[in-house]
C-alpha atoms as a PDB file:
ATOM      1  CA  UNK A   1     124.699  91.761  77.699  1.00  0.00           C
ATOM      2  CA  UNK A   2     121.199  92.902  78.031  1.00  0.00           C
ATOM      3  CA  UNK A   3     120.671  96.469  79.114  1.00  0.00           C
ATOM      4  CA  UNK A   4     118.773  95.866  81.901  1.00  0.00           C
ATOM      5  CA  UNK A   5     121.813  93.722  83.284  1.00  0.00           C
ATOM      6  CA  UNK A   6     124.411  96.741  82.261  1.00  0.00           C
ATOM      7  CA  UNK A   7     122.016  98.899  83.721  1.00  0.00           C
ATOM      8  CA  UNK A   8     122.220  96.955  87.541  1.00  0.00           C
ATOM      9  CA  UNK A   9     125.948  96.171  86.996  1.00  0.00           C
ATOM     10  CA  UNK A  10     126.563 100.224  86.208  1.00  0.00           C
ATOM     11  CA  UNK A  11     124.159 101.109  89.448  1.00  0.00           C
ATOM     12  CA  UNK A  12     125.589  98.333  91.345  1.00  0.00           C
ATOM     13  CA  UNK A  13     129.514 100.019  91.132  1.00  0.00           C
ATOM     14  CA  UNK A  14     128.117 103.201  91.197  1.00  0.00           C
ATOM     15  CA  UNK A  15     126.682 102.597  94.817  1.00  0.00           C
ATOM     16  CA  UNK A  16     129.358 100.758  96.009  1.00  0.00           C
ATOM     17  CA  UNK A  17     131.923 103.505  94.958  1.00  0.00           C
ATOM     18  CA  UNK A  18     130.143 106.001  96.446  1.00  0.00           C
ATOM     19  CA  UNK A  19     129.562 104.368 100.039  1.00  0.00           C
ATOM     20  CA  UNK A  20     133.306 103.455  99.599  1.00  0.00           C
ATOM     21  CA  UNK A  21     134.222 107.349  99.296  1.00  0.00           C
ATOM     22  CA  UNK A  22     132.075 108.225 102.018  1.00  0.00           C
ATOM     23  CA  UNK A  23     133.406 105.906 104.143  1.00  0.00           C
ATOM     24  CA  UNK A  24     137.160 106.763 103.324  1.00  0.00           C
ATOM     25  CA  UNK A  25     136.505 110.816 104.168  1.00  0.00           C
ATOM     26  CA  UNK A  26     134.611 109.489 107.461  1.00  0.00           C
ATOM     27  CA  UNK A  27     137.652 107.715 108.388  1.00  0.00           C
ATOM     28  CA  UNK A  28     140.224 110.631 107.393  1.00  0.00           C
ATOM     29  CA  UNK A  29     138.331 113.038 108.993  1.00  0.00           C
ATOM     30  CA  UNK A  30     137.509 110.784 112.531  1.00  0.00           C
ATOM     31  CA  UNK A  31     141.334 109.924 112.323  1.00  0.00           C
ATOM     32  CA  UNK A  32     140.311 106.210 112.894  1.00  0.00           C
ATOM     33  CA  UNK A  33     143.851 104.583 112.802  1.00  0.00           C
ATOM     34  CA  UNK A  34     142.031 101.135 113.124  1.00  0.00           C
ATOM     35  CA  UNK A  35     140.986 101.845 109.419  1.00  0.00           C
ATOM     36  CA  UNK A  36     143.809  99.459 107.835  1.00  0.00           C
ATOM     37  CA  UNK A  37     142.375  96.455 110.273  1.00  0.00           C
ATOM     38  CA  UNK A  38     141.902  93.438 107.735  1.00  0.00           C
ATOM     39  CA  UNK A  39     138.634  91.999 109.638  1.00  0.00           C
ATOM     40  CA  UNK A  40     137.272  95.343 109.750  1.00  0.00           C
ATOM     41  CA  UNK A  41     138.095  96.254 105.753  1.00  0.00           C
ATOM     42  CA  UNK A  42     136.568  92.482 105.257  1.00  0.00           C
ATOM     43  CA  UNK A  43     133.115  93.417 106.862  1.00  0.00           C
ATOM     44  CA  UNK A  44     132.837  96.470 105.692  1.00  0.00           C
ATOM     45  CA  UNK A  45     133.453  95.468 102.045  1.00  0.00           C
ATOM     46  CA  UNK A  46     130.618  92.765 102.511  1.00  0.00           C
ATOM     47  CA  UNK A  47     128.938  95.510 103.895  1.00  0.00           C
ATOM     48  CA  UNK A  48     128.737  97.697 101.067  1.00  0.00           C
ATOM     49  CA  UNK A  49     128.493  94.535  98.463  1.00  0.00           C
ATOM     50  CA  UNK A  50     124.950  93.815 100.218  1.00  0.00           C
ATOM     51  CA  UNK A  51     123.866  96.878 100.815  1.00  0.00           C
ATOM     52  CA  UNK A  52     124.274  97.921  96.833  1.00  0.00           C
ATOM     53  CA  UNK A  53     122.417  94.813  96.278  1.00  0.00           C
ATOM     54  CA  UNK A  54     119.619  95.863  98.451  1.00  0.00           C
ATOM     55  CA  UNK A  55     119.943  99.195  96.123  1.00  0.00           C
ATOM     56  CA  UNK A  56     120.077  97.902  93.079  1.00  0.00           C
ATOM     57  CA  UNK A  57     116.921  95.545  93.443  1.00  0.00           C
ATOM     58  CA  UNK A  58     114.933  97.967  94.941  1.00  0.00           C
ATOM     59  CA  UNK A  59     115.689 100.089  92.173  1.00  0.00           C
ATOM     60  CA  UNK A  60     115.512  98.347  89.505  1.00  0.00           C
ATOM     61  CA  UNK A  61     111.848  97.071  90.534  1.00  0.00           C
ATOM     62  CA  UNK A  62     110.584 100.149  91.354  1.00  0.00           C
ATOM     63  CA  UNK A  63     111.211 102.433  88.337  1.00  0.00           C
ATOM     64  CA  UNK A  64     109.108 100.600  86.049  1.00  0.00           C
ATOM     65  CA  UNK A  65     106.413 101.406  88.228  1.00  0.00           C
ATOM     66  CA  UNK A  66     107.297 104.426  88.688  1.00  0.00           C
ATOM     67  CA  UNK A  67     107.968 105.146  85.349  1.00  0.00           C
ATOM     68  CA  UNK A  68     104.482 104.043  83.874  1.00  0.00           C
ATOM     69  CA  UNK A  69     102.668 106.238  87.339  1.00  0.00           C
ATOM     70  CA  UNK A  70     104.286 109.327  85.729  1.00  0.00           C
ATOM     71  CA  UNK A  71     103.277 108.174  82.155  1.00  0.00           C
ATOM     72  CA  UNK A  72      99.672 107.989  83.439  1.00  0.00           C
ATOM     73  CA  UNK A  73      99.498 111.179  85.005  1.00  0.00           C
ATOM     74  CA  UNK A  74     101.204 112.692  82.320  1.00  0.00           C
ATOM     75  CA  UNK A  75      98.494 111.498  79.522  1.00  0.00           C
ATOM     76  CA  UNK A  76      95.568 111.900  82.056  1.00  0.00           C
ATOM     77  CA  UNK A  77      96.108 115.363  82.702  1.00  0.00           C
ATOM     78  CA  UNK A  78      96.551 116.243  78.778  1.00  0.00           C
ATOM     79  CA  UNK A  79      92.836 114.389  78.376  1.00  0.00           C
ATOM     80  CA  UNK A  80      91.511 116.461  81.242  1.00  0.00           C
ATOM     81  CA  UNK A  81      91.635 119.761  78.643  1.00  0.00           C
ATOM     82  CA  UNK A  82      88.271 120.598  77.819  1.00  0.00           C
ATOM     83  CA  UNK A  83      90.026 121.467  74.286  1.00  0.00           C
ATOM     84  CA  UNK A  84      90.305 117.993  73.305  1.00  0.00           C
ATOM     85  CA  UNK A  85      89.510 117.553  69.899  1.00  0.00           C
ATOM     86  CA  UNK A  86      86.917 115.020  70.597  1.00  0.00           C
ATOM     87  CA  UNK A  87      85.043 116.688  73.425  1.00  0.00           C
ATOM     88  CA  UNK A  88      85.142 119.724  71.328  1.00  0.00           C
ATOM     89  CA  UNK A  89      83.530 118.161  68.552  1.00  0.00           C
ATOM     90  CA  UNK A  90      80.742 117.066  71.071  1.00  0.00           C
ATOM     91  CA  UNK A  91      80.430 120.299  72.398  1.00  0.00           C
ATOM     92  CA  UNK A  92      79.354 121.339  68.668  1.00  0.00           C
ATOM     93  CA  UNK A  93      77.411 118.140  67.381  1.00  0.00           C
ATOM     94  CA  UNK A  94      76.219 116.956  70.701  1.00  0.00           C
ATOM     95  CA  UNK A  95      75.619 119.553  72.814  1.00  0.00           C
ATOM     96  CA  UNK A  96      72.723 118.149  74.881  1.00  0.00           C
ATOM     97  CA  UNK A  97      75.649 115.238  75.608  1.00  0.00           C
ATOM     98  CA  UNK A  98      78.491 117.578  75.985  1.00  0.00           C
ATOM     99  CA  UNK A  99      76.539 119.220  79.185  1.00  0.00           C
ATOM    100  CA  UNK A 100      75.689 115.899  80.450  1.00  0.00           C
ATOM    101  CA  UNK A 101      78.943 114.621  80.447  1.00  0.00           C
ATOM    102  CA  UNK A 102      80.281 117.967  82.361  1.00  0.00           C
ATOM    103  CA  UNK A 103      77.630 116.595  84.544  1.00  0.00           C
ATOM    104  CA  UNK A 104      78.427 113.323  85.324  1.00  0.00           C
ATOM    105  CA  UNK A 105      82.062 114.318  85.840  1.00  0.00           C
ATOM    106  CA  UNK A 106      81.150 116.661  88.136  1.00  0.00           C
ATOM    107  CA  UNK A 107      79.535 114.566  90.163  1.00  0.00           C
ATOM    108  CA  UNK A 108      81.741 111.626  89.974  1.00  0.00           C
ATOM    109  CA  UNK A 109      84.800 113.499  90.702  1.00  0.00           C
ATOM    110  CA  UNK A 110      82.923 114.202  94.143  1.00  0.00           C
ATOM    111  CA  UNK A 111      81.646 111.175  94.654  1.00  0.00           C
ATOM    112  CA  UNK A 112      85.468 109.891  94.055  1.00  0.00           C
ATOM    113  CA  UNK A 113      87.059 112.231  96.296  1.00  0.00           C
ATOM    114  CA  UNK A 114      84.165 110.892  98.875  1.00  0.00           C
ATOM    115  CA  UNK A 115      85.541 107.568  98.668  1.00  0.00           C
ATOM    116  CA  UNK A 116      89.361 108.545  98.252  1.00  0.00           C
ATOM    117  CA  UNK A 117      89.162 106.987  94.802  1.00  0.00           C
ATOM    118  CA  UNK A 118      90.935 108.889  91.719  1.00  0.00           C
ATOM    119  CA  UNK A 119      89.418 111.659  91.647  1.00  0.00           C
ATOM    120  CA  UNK A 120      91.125 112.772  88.027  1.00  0.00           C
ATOM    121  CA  UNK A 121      90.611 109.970  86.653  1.00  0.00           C
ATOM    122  CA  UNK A 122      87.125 109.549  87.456  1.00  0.00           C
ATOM    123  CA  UNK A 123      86.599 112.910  85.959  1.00  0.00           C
ATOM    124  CA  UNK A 124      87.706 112.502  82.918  1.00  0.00           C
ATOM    125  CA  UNK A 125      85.892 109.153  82.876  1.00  0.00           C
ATOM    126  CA  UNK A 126      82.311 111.479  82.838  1.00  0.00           C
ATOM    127  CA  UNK A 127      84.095 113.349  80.123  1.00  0.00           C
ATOM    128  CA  UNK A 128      84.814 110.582  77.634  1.00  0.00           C
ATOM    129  CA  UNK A 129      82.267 107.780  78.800  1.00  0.00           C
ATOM    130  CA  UNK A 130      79.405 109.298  75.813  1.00  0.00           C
ATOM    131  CA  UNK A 131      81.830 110.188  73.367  1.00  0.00           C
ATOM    132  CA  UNK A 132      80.194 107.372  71.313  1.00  0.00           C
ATOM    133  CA  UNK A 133      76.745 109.500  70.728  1.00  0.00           C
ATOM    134  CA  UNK A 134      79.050 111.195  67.992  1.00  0.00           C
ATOM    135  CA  UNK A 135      77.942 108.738  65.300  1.00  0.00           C
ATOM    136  CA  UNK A 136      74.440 110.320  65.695  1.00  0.00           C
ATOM    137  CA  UNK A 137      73.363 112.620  68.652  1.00  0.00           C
ATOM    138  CA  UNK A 138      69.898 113.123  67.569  1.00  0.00           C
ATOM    139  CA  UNK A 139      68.851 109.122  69.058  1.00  0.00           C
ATOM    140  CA  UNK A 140      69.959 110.457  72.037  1.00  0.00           C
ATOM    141  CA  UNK A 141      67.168 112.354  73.634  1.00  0.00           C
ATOM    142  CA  UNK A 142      69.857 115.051  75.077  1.00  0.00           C
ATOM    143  CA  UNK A 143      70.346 116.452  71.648  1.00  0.00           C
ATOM    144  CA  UNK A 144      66.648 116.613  70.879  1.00  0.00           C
ATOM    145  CA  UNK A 145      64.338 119.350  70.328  1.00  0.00           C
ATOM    146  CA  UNK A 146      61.393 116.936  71.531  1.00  0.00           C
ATOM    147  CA  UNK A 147      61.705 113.862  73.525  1.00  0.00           C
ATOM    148  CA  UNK A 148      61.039 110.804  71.521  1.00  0.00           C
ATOM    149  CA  UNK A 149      60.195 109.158  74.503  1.00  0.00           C
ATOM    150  CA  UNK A 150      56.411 109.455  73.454  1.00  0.00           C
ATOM    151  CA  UNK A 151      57.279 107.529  70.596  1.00  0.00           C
ATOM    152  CA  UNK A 152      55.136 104.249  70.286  1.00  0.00           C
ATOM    153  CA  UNK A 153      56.644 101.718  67.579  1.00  0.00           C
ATOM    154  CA  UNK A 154      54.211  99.428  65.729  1.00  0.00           C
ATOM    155  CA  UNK A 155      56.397  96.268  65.251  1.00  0.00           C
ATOM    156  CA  UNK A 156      59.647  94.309  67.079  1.00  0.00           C
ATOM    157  CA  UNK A 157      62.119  95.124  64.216  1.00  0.00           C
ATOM    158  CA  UNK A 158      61.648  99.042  64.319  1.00  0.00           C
ATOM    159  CA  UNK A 159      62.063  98.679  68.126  1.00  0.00           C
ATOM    160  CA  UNK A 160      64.934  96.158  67.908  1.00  0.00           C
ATOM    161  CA  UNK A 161      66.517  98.272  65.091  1.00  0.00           C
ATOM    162  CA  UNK A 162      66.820 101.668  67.162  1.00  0.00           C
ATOM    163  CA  UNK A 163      67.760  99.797  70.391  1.00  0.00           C
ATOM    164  CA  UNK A 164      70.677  98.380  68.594  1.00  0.00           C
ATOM    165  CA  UNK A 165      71.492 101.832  67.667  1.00  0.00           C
ATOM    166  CA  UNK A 166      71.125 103.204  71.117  1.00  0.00           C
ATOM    167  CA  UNK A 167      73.639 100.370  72.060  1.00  0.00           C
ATOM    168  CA  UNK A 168      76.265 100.431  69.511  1.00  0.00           C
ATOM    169  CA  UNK A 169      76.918 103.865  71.359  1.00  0.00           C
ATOM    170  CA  UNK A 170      79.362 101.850  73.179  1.00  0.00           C
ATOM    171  CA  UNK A 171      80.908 100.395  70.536  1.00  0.00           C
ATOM    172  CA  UNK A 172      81.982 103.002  68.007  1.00  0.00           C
ATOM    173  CA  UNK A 173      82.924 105.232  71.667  1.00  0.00           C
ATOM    174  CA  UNK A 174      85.440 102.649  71.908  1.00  0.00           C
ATOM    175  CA  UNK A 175      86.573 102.927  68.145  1.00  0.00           C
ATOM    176  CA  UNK A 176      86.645 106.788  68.500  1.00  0.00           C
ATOM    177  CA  UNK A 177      88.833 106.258  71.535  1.00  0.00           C
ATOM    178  CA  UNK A 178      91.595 104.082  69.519  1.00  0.00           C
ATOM    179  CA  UNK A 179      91.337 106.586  66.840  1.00  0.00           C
ATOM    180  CA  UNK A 180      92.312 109.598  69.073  1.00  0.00           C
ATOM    181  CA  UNK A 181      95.028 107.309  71.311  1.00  0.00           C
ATOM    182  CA  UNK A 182      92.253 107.385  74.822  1.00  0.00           C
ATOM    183  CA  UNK A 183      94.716 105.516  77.432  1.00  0.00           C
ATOM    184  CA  UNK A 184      92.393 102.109  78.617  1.00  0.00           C
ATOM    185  CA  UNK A 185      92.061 103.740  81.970  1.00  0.00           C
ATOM    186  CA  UNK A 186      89.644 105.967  80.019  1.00  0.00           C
ATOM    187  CA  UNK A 187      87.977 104.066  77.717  1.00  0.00           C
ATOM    188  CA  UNK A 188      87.020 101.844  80.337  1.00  0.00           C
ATOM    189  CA  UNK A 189      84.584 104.130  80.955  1.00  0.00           C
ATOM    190  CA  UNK A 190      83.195 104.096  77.597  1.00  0.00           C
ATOM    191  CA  UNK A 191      82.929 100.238  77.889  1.00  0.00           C
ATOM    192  CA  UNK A 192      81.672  99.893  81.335  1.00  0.00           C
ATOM    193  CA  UNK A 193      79.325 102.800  82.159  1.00  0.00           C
ATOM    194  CA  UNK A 194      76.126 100.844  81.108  1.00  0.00           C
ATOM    195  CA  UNK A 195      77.960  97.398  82.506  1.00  0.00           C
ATOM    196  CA  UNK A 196      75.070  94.730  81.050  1.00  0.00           C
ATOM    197  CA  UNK A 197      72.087  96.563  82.108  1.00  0.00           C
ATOM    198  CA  UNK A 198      69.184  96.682  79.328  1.00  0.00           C
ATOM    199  CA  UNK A 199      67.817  99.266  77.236  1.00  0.00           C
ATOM    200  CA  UNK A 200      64.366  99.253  79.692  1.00  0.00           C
ATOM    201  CA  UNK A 201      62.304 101.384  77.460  1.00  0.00           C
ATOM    202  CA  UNK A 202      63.044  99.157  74.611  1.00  0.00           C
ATOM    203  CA  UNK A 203      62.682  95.711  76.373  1.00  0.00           C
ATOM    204  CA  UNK A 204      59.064  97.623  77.613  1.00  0.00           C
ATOM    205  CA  UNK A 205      57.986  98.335  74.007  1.00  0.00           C
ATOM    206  CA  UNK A 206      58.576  94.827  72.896  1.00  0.00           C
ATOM    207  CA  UNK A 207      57.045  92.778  75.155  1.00  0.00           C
ATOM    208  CA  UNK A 208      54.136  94.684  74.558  1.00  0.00           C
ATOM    209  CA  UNK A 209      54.479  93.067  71.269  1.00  0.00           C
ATOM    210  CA  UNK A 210      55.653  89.573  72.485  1.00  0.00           C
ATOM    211  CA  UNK A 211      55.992  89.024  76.327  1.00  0.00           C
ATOM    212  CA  UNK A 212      57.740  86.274  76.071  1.00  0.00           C
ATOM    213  CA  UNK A 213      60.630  87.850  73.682  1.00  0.00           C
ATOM    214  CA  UNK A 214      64.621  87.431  74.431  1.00  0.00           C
ATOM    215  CA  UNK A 215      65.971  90.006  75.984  1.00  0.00           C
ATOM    216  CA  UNK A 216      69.818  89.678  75.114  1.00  0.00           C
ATOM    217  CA  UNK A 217      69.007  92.038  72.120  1.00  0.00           C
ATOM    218  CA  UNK A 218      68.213  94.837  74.469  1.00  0.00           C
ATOM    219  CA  UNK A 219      71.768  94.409  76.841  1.00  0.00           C
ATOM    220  CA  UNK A 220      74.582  96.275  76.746  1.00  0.00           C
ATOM    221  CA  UNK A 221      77.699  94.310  75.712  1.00  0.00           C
ATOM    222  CA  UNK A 222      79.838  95.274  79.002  1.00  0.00           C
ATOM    223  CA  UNK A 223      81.466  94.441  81.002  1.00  0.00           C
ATOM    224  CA  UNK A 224      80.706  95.520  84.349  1.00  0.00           C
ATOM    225  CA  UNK A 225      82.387  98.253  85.628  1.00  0.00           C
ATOM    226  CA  UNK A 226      85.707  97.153  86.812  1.00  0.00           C
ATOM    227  CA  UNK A 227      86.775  99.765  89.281  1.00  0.00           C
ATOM    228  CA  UNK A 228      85.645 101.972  91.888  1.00  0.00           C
ATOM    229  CA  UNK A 229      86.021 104.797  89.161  1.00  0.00           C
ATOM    230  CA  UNK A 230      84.050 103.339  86.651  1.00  0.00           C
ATOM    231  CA  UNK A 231      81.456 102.422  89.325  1.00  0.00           C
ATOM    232  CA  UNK A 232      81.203 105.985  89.930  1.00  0.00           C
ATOM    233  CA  UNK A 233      80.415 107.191  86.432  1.00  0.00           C
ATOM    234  CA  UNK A 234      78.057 104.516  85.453  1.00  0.00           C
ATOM    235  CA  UNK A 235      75.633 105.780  88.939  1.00  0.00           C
ATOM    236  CA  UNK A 236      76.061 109.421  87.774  1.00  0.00           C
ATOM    237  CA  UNK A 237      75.293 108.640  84.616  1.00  0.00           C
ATOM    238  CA  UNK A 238      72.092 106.930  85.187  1.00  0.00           C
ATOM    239  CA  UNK A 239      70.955 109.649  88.026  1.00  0.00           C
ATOM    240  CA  UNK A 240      72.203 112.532  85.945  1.00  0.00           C
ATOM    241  CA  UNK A 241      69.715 111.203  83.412  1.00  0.00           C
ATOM    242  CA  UNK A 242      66.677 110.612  84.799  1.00  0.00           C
ATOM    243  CA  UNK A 243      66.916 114.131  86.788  1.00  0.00           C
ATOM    244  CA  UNK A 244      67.354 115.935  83.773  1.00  0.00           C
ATOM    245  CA  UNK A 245      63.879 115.030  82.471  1.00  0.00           C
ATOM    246  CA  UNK A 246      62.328 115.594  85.791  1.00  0.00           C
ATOM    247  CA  UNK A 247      60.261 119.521  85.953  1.00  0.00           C
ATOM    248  CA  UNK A 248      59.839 120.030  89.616  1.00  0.00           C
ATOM    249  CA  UNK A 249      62.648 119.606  91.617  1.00  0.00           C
ATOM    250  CA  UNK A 250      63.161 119.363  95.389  1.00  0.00           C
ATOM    251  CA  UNK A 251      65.491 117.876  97.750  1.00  0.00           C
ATOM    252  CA  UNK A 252      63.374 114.677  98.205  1.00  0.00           C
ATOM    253  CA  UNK A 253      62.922 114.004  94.686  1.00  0.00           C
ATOM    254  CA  UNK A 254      67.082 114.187  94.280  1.00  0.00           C
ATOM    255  CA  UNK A 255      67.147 111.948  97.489  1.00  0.00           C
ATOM    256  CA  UNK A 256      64.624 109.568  95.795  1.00  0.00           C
ATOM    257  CA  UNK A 257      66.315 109.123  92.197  1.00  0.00           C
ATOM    258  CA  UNK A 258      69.586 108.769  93.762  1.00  0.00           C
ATOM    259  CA  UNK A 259      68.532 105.503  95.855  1.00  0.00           C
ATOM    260  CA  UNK A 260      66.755 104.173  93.005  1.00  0.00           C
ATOM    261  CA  UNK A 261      69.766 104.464  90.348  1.00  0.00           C
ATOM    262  CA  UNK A 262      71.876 103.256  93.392  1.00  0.00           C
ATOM    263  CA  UNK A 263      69.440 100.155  94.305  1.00  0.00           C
ATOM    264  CA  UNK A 264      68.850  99.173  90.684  1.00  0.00           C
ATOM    265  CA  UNK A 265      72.483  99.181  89.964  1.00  0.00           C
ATOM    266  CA  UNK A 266      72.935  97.038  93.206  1.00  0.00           C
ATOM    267  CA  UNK A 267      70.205  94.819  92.511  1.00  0.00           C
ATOM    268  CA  UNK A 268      71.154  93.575  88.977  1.00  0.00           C
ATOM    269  CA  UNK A 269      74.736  93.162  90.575  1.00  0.00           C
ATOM    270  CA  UNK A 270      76.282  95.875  88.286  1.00  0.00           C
ATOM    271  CA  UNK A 271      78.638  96.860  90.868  1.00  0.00           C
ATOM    272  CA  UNK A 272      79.886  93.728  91.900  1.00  0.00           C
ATOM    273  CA  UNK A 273      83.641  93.647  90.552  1.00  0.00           C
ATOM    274  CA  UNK A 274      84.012  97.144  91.096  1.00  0.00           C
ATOM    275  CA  UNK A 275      85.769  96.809  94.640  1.00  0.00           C
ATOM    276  CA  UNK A 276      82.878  99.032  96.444  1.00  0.00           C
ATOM    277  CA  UNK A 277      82.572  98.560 100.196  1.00  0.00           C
ATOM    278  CA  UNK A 278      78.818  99.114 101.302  1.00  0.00           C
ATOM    279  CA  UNK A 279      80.551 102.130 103.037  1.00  0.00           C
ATOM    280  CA  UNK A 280      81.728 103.346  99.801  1.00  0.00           C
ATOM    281  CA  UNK A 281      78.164 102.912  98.209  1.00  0.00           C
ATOM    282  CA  UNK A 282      76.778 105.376 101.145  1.00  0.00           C
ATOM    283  CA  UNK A 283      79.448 107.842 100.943  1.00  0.00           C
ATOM    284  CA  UNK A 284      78.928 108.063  97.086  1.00  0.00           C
ATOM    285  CA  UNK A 285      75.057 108.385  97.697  1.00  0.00           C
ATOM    286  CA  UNK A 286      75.946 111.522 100.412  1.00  0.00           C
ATOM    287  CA  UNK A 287      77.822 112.971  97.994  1.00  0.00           C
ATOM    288  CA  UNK A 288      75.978 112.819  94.601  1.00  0.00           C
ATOM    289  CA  UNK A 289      72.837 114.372  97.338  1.00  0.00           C
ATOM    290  CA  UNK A 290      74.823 116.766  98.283  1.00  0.00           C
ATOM    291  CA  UNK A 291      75.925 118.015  94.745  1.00  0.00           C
ATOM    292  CA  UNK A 292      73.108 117.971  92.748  1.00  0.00           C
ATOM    293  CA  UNK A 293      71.559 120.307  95.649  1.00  0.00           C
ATOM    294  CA  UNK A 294      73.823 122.658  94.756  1.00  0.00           C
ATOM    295  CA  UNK A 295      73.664 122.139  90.925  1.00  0.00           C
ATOM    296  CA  UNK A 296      69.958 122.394  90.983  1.00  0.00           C
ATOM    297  CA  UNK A 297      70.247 125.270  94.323  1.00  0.00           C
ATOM    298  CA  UNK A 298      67.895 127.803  91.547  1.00  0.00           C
ATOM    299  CA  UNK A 299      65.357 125.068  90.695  1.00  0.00           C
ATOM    300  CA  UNK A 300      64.402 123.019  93.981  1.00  0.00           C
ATOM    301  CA  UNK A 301      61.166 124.181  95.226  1.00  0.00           C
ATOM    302  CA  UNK A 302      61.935 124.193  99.134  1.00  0.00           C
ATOM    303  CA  UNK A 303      58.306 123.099 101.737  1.00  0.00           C
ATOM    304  CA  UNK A 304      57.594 125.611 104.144  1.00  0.00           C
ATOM    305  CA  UNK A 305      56.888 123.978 107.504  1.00  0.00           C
END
């Protein structure tokens, strides 16, 4: 006998004793002297037989749920310490990335309580979705002393070369993940934060070269994000960047990157499996707005009317 089949039987006796006991004292203790009627012992036993039935299925189809739900929560909230091997070794090797990730999880976590999303898990999403800058933080122009965006390259295969690099951020993220146990929930963010947008800076350089070159090379694997969470993240991300290479900050310059990141993400259809409502999408706008006002409260240079 398989043990979930012992395990129903056991349940199954289990409930029906216990209803039988109850119903027993009632009886004593009521002095019901009708208890001995045959047609009423007959009904009541079919009583009890369905009504442990009823139990035992709803039981036994339940727990695993409930079971893996308390799993989850269990091994998100020991990923949520900021002592995490992993995101303390990006604290020390990729600092720039470290801070940007506190960033993004920031903001998504707002966004996500916005929208009545996880709210956890999209935190711990921003903390894990860049883990994969590890292999070597000083591409990453976070981590540099001097942006190389003033870099020009001379030919396609230097420029092809160091967007593949850029790229395969994704990939060995993911390998880092299986090598420190990350539950899917959370390397889904390391797969889908970039979804199969292109490396525009890249895909700019070459066709300066060759207009007319493929630009597969230049795309992120994906996929697209693949829930509301993952949505999130992927928007921060993108806005969190941009804003941190921007000098002069006001309210209308937030307001401006935050529509763009939004309406490019829209536009190339990055959000469409991600379950977002176009409610959602203007909730999560409001909110990222509303935070990075008060993240960058000491730099925003208000107009005077």
């Amino acid at each position: 006998m398989n043990k979930p089949l012992k395990y129903g039987l056991f349940l199954f006796a289990a409930v029906a004793g216990i209803e039988l006991v109850i119903f027993v004292i009632f009886e004593l203790l009521t002095k019901n002297l009708g208890f001995f009627s045959l047609l009423k012992f007959t009904i009541f036993v079919l009583a009890i037989l369905l009504s442990s039935f009823f139990v035992v299925f709803i039981v036994l189809n339940t727990v695993p749920y409930f079971r893996k739900f308390l799993i989850k929560e269990r091994s998100l909230t020991r990923f949520q310490n900021l002592s995490h091997p992993l995101l303390l070794k990006l604290s020390l090797e990729a600092p720039g990335t470290y801070h940007h990730s506190l960033t993004v999880a920031n903001l998504s976590y707002n966004a996500a309580k916005a929208i009545g999303a996880d709210t956890i898990l999209a935190r711990i999403g921003g903390y894990y979705h860049d883990i994969g800058k590890l292999k070597d933080p000083l591409l990453f122009i976070e981590n540099q002393d001097t942006a190389e965006n003033g870099i020009i390259f001379e030919n396609l295969p230097d420029i092809k070369n160091r967007a593949k690099q850029i790229i395969d951020h994704v990939h060995y993220g993911l390998l880092l993940g299986q090598e420190h146990s990350l539950p899917e929930e959370i390397a889904g963010f390391i797969a889908e934060h970039h979804g199969t947008t292109t490396t525009l800076y890249f895909v700019n350089a070459a066709q300066k070269i060759n207009p007319k070159i493929n630009t597969d090379i230049f795309t992120y694997p994906g996929p697209k994000p693949l829930s509301r969470e993952t949505a999130i993240v992927m928007l921060a991300d993108a806005i969190e960047a941009t804003l941190r290479l921007v000098k002069n900050i006001d309210s209308d310059k937030i307001a401006q990157i935050v529509d763009e990141a939004i309406n490019n993400r829209l536009n190339e259809r990055q959000l469409d499996l991600a379950g977002l409502t176009q409610k959602d999408v203007e909730k999560i706008r409001d909110s990222f707005i509303k935070t990075l006002g008060t993240v960058h409260h000491q730099r925003i240079n208000y107009r005077k009317n």
